[in-house]
Protein backbone atom coordinates (compact mmCIF):
# COMPACT_ATOMS: atom_id res chain seq x y z
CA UNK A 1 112.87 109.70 86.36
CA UNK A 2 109.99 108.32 84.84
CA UNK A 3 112.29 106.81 81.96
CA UNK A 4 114.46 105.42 84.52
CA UNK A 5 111.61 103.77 86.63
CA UNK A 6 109.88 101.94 83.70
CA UNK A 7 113.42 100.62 82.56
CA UNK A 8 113.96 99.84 85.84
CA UNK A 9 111.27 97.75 87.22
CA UNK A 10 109.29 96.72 83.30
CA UNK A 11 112.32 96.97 81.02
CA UNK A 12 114.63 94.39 83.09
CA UNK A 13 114.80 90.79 84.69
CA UNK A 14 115.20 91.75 88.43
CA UNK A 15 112.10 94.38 87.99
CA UNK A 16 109.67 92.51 90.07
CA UNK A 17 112.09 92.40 93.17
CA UNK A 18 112.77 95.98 92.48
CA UNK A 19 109.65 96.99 93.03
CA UNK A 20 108.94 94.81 95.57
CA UNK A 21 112.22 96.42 97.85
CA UNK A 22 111.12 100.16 96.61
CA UNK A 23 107.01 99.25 98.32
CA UNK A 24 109.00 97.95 101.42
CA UNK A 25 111.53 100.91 101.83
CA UNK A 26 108.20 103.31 101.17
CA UNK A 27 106.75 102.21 104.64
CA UNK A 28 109.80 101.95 106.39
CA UNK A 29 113.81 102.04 106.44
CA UNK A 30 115.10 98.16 106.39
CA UNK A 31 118.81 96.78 106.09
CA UNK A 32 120.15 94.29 103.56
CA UNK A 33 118.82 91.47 106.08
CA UNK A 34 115.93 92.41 107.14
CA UNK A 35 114.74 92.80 103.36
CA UNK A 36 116.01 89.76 102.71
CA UNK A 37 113.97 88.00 105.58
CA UNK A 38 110.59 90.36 104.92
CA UNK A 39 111.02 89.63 100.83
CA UNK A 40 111.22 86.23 101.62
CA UNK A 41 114.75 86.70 99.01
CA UNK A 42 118.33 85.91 99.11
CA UNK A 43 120.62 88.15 100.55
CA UNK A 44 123.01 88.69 97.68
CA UNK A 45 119.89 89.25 95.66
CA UNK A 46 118.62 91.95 97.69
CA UNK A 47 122.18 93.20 98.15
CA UNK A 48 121.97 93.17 93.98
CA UNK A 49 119.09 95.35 93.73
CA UNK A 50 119.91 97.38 96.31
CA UNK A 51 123.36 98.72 94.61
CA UNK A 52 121.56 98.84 91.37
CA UNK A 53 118.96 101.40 92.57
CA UNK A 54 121.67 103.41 94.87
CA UNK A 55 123.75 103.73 91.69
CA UNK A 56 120.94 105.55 90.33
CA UNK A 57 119.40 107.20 93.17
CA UNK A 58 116.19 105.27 93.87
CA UNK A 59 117.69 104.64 97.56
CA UNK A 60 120.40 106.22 99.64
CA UNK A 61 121.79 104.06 103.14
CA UNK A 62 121.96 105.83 106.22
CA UNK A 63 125.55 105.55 106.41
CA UNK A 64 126.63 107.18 103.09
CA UNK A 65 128.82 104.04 102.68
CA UNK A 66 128.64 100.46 101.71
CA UNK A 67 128.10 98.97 105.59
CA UNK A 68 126.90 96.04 107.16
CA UNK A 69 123.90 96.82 108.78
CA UNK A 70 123.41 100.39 107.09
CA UNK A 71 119.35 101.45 106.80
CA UNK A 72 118.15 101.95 103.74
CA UNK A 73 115.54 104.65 102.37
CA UNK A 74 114.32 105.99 99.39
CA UNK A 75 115.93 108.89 98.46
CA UNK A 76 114.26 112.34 98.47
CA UNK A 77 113.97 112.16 94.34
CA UNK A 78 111.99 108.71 94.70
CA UNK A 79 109.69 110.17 97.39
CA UNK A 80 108.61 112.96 95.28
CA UNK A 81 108.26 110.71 92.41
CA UNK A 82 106.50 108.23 94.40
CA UNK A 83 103.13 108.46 92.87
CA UNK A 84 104.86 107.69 89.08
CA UNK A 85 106.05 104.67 90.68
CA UNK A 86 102.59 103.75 91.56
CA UNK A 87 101.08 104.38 87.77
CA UNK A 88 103.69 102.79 86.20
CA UNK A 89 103.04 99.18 88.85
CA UNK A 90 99.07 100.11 87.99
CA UNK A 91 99.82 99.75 83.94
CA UNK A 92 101.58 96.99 84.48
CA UNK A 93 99.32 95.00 86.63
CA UNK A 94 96.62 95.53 84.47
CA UNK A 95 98.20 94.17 81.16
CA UNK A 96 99.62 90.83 83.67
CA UNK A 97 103.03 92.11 83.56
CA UNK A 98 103.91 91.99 87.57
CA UNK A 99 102.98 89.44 89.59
């Protein structure tokens, strides 16, 4: 997982937003709009990331299925490796690499 989560949010383009939709879904379940309107990001760009980190079990929906309006969380796997996400956003904040 911890592989996964540096290629994921350091290793490619759309990393930043990533992580920015994985610290929003930590403190509470959002939709593909409301993300969009909280992130301040385009719709199709959240809806981007979003099937990008379902496909490899970051998030799950609360539907089970691709639905307007599903919630989305972090999946159980993410939760546990929480705390890896948060050392690998620490690393990269301190060498100017996020934000």
């Amino acid at each position: 997982m911890k592989r996964l989560l540096w290629y994921l949010i350091a290793g490619s383009r759309g990393g930043v937003n990533r992580a920015r939709i994985i610290k929003a879904l930590h403190d509470r379940p959002y939709n593909v709009n409301q993300l969009s309107k909280e992130l301040d990001l385009d719709y199709k760009t959240i809806k981007h990331h979003i099937d990008v980190m379902e496909d490899h079990d970051i998030i799950v929906n609360s539907t089970g299925k691709k639905k307007y309006g599903a919630l989305y969380f972090l999946s159980n796997r993410m939760e546990e490796k929480y705390p890896i996400f948060q050392e690998i956003l620490s690393k990269m904040e301190r060498k100017k690499l996020l934000y």
